[in-house]
Structures are given as C-alpha cells and as structure tokens.
PDB file of N, CA and C in Angstrom:
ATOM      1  N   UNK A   1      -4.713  17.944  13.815  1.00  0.00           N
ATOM      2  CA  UNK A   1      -4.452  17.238  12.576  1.00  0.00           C
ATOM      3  C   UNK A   1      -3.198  17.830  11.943  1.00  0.00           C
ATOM      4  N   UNK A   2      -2.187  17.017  11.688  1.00  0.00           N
ATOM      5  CA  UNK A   2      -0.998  17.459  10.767  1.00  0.00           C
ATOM      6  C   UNK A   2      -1.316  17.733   9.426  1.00  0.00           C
ATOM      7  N   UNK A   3      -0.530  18.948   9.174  1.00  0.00           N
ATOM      8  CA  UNK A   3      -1.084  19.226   7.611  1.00  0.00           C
ATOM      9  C   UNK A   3       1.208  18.995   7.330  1.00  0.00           C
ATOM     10  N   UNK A   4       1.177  18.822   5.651  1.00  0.00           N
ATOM     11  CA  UNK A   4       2.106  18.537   4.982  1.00  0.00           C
ATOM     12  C   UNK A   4       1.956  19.263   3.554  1.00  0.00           C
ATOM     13  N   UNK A   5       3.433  19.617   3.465  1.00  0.00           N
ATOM     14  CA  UNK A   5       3.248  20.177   1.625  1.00  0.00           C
ATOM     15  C   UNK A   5       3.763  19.073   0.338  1.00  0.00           C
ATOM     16  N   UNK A   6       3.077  19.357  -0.628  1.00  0.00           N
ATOM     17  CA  UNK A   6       3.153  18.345  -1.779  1.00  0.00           C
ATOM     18  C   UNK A   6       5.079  18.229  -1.899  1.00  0.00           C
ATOM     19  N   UNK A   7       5.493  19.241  -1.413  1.00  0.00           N
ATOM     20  CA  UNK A   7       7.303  18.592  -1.921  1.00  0.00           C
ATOM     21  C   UNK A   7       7.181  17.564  -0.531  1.00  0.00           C
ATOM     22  N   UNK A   8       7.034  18.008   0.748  1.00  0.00           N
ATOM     23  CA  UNK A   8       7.457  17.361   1.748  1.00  0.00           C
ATOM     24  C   UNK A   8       6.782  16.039   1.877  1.00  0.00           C
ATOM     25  N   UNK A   9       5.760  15.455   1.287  1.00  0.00           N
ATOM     26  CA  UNK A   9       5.465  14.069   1.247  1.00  0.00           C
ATOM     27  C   UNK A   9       6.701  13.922  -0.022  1.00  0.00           C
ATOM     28  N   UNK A  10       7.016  13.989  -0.980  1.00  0.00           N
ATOM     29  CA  UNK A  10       7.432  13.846  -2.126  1.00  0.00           C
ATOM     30  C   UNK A  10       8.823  13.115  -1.707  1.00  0.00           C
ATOM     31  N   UNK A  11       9.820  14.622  -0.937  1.00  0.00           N
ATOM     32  CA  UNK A  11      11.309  14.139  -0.399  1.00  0.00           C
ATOM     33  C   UNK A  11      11.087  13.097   0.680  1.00  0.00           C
ATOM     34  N   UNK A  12       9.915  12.778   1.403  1.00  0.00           N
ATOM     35  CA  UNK A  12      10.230  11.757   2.221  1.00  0.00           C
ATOM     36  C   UNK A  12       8.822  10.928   2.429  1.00  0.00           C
ATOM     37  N   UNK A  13       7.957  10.509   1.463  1.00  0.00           N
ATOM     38  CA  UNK A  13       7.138   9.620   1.378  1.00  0.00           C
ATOM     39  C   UNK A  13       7.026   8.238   2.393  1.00  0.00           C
ATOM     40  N   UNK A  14       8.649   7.805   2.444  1.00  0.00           N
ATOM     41  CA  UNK A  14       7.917   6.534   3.875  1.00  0.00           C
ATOM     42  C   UNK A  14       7.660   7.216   5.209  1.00  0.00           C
ATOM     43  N   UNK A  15       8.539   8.090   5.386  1.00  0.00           N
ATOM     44  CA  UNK A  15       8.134   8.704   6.687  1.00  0.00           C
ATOM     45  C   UNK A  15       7.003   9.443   6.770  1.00  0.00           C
ATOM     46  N   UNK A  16       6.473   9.619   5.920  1.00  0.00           N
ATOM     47  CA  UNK A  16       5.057  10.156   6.382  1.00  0.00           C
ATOM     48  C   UNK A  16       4.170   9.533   6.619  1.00  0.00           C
ATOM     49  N   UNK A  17       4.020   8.035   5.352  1.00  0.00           N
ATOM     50  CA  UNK A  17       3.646   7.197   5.892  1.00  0.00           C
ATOM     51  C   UNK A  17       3.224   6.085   6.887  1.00  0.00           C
ATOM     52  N   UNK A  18       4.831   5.989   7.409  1.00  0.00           N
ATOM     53  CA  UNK A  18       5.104   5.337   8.327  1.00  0.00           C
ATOM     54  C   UNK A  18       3.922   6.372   9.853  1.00  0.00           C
ATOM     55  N   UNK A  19       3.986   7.409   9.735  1.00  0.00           N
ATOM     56  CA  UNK A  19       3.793   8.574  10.735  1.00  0.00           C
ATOM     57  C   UNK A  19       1.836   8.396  10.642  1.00  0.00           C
ATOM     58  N   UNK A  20       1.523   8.392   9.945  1.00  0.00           N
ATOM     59  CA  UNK A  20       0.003   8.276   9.480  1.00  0.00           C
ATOM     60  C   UNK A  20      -0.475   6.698  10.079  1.00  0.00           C
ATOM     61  N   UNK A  21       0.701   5.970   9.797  1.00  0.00           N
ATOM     62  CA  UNK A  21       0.124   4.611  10.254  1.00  0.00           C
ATOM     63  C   UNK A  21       0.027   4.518  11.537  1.00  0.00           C
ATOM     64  N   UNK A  22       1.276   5.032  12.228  1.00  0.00           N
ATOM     65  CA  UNK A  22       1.690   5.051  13.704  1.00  0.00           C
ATOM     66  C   UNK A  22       0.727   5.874  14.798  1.00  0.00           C
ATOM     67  N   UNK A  23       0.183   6.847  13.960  1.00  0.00           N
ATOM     68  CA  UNK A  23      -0.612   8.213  14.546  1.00  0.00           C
ATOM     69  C   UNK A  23      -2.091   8.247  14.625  1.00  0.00           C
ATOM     70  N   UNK A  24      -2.128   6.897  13.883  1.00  0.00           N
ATOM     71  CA  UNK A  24      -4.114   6.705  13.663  1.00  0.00           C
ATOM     72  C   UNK A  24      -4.366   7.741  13.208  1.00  0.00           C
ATOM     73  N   UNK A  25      -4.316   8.974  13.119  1.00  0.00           N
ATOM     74  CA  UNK A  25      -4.612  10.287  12.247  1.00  0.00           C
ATOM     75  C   UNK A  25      -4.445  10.505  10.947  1.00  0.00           C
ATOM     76  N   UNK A  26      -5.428  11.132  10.050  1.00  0.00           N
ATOM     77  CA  UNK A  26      -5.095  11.502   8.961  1.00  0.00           C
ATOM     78  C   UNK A  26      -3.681  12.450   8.825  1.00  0.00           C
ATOM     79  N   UNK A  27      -3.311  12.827   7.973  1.00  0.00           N
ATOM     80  CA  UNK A  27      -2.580  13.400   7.174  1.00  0.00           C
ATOM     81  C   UNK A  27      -2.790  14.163   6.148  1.00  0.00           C
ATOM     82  N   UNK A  28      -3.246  15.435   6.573  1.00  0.00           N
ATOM     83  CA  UNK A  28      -3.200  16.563   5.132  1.00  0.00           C
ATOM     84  C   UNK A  28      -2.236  17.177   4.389  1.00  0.00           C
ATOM     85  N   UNK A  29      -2.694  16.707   3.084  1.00  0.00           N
ATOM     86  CA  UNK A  29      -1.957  17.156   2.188  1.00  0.00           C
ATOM     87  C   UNK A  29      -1.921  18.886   1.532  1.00  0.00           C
ATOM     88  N   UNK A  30      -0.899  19.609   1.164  1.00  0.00           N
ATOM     89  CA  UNK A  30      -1.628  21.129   1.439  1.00  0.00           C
ATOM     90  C   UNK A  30      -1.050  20.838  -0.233  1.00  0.00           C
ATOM     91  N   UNK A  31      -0.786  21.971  -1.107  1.00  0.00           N
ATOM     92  CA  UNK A  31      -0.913  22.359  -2.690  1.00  0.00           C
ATOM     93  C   UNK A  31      -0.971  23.901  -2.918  1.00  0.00           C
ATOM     94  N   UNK A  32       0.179  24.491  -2.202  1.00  0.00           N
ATOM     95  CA  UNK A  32       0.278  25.266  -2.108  1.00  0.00           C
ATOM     96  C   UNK A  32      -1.025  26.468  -0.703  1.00  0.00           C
ATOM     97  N   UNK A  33      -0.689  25.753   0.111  1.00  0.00           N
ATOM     98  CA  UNK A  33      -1.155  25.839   1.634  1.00  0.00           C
ATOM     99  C   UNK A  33      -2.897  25.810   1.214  1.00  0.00           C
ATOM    100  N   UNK A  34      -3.638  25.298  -0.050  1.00  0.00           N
ATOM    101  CA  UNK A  34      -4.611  24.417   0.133  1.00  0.00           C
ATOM    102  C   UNK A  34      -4.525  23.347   0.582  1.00  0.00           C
ATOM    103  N   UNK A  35      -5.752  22.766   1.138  1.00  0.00           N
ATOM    104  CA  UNK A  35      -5.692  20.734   1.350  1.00  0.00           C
ATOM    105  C   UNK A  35      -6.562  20.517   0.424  1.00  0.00           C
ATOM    106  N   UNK A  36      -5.361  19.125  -0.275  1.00  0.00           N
ATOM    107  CA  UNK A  36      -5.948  18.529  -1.441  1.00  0.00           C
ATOM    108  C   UNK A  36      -6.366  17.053  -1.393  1.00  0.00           C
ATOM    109  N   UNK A  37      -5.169  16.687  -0.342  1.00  0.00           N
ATOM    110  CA  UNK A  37      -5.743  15.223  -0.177  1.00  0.00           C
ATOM    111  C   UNK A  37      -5.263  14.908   1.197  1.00  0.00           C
ATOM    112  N   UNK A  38      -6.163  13.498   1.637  1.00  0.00           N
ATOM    113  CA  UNK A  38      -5.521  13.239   2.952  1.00  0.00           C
ATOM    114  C   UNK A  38      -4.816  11.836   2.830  1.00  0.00           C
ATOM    115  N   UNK A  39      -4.026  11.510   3.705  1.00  0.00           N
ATOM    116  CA  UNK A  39      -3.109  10.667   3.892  1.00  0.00           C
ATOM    117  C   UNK A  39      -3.909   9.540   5.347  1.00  0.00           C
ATOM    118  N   UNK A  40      -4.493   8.624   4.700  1.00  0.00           N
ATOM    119  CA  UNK A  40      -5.368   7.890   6.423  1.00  0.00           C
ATOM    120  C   UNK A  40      -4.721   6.488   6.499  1.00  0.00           C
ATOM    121  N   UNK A  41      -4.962   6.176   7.658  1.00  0.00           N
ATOM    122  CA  UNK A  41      -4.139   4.987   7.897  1.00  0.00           C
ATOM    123  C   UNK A  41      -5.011   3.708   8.016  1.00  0.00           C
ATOM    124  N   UNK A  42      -4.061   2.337   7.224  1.00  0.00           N
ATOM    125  CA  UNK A  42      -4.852   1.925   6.632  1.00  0.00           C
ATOM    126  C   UNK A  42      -5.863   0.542   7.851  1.00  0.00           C
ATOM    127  N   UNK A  43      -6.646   0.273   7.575  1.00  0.00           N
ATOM    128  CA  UNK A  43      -7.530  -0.626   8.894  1.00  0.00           C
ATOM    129  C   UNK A  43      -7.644  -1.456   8.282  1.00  0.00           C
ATOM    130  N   UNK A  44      -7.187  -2.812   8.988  1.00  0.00           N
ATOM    131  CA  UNK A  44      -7.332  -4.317   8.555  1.00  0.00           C
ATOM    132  C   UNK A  44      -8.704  -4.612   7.949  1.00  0.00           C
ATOM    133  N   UNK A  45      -9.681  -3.899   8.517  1.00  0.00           N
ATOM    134  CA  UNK A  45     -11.244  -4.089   8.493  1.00  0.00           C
ATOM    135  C   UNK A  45     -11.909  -3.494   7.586  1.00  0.00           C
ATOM    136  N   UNK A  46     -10.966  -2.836   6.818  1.00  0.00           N
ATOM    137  CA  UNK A  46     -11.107  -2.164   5.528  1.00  0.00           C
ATOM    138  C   UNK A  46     -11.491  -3.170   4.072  1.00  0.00           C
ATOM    139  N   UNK A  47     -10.952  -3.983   4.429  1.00  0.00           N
ATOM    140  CA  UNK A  47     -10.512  -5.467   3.658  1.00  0.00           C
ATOM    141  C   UNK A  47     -10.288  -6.475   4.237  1.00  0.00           C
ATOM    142  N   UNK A  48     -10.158  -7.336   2.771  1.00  0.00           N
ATOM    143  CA  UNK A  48     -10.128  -8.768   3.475  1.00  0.00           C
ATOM    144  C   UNK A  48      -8.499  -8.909   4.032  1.00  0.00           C
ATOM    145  N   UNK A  49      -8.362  -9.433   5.107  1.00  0.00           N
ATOM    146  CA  UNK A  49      -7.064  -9.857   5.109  1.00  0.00           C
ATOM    147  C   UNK A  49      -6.153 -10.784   4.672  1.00  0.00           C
ATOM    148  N   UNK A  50      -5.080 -11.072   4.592  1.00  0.00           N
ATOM    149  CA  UNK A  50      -4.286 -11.918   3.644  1.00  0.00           C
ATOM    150  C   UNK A  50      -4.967 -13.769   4.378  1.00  0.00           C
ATOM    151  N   UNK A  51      -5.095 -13.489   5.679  1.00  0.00           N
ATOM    152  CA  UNK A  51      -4.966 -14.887   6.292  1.00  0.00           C
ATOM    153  C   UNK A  51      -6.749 -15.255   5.771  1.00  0.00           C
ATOM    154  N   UNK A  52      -7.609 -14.190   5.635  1.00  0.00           N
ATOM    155  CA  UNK A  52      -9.240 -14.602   5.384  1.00  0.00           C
ATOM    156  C   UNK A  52      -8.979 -15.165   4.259  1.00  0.00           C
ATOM    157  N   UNK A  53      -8.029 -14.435   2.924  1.00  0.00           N
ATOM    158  CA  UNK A  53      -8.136 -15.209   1.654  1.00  0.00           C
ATOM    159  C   UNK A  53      -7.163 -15.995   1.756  1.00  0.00           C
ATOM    160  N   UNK A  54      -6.322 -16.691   2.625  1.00  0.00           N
ATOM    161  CA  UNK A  54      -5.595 -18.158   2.468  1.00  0.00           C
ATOM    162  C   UNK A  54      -6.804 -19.146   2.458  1.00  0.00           C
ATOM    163  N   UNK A  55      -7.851 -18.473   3.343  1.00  0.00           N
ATOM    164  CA  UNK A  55      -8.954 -19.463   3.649  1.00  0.00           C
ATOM    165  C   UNK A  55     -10.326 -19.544   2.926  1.00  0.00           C
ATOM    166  N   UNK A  56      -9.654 -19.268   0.952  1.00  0.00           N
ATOM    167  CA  UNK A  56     -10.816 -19.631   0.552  1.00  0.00           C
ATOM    168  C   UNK A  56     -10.951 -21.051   0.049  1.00  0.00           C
ATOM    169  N   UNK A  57     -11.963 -21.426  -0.129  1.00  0.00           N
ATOM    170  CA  UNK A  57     -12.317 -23.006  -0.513  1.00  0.00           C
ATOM    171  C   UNK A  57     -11.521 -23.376  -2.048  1.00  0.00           C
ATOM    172  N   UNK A  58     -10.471 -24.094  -1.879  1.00  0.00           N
ATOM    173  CA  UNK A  58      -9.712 -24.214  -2.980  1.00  0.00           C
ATOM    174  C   UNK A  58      -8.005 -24.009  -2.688  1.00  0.00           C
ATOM    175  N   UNK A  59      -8.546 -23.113  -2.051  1.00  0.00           N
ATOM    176  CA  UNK A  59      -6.544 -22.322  -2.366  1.00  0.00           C
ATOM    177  C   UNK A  59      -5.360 -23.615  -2.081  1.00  0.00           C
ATOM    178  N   UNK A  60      -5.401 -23.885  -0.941  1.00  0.00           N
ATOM    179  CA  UNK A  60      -4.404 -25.113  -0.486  1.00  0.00           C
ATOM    180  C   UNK A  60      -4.724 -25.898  -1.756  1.00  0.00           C
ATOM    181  N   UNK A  61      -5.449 -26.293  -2.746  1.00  0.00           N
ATOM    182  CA  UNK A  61      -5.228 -27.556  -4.187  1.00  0.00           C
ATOM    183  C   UNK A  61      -4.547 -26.816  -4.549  1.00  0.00           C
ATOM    184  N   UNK A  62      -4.177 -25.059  -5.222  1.00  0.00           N
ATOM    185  CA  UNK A  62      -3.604 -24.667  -6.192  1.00  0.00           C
ATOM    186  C   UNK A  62      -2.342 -25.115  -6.424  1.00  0.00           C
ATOM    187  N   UNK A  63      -1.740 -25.072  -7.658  1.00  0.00           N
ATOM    188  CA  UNK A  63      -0.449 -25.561  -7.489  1.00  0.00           C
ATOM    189  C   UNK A  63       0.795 -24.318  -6.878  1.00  0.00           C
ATOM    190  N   UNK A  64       1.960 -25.363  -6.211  1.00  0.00           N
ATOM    191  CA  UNK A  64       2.853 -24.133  -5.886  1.00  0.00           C
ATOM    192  C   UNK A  64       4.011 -23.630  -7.403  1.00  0.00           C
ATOM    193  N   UNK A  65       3.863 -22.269  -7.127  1.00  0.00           N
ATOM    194  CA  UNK A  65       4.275 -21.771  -8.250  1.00  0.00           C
ATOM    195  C   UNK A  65       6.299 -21.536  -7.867  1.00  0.00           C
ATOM    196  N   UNK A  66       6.994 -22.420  -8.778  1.00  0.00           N
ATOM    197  CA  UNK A  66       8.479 -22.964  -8.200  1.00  0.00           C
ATOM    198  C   UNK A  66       8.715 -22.114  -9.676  1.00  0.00           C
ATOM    199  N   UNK A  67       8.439 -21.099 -10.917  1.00  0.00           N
ATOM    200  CA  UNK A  67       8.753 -20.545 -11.951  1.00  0.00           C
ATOM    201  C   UNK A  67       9.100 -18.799 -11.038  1.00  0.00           C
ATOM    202  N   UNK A  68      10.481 -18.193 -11.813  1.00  0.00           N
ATOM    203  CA  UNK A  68      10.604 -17.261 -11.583  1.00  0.00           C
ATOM    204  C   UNK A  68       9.327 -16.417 -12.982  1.00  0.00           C
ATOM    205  N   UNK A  69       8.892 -15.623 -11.969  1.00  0.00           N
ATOM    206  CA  UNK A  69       7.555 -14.877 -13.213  1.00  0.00           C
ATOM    207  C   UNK A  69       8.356 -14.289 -14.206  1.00  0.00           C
ATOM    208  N   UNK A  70       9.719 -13.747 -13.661  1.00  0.00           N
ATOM    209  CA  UNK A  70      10.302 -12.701 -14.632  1.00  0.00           C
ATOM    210  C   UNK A  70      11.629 -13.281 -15.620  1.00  0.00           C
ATOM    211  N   UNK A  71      11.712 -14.284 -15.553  1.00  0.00           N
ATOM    212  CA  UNK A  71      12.379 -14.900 -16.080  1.00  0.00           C
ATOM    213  C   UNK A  71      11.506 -15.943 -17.219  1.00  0.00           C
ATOM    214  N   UNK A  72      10.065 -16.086 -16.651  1.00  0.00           N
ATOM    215  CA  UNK A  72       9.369 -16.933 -18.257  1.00  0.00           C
ATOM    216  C   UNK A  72       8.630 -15.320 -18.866  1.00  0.00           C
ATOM    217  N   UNK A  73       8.709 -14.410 -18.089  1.00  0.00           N
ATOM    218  CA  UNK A  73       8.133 -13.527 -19.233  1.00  0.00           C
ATOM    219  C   UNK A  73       9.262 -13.143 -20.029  1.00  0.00           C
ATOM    220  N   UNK A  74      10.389 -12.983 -20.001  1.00  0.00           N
ATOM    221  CA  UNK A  74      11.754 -12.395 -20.638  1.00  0.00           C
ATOM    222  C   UNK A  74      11.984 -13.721 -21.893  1.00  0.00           C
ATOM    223  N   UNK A  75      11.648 -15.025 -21.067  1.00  0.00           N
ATOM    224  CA  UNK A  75      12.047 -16.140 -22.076  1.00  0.00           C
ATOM    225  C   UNK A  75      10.969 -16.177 -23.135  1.00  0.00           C
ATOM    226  N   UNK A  76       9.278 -15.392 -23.101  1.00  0.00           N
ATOM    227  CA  UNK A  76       8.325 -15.625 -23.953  1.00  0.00           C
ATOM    228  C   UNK A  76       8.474 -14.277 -24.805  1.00  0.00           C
ATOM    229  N   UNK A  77       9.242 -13.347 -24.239  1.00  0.00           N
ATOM    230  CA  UNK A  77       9.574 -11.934 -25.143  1.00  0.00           C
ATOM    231  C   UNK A  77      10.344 -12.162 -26.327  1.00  0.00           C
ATOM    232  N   UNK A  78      10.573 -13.460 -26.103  1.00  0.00           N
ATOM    233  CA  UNK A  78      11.562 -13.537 -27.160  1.00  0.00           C
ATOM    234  C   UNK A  78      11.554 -14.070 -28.313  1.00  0.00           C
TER     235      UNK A  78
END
C-alpha cells in the first residue's frame, strides 16, 4: 500500500488521484508520518451511474435548459 504526506497530495492532487484510480489501491494519507486518511478509488457500483439516472421515468419530458445559469443569476443580483 502507498502511503503519501499531507504537502505531497496538496502540491500535486491530480496525480495522486489519477494514481489511486489507475492502481485500484488505496492511498494513505500520513500527517506527519501518522495515517489519517485514505485516498480509494472510486467504483461505478458505488452509485448510481449517470446513464441509470438518464433512465428515470420522466427525464426525456424535462425541458432543455438553452439559459446560461451564470448569466440569469448575475442578471437577478441585480
């Protein structure tokens, strides 16, 4: 099991990530050469997936949303 220190996830956070996903292995986190947390990679089967909730009863009626979000919240800030 790879262990890691709290700066070294910090300076390079995707790559560790990326490394945890790639490695099926956790990832320990150390805190001053304790382990504090682990880093696990994530399983489709964990959750629902994006394509299970395209397929709930309804979704295809919703309307398509053609509004930039951040542009009517900036226009209602005002």
């Amino acid at each position: 099991m790879k262990t890691l220190s709290i700066r070294e996830l910090h300076a390079h956070t995707g790559k560790w990530v990326r490394e945890a996903a790639a490695s099926r292995e956790p990832l320990i986190v150390l805190d001053r050469g304790r382990p504090t947390a682990r880093l696990l990679p994530f399983a489709e089967d964990d959750s629902k997936s994006f394509a299970m909730r395209r397929s709930v009863k309804g979704f295809d009626q919703l309307p398509e949303i053609t509004v930039d979000s951040g542009a009517f919240l900036e226009e209602d800030r005002k």
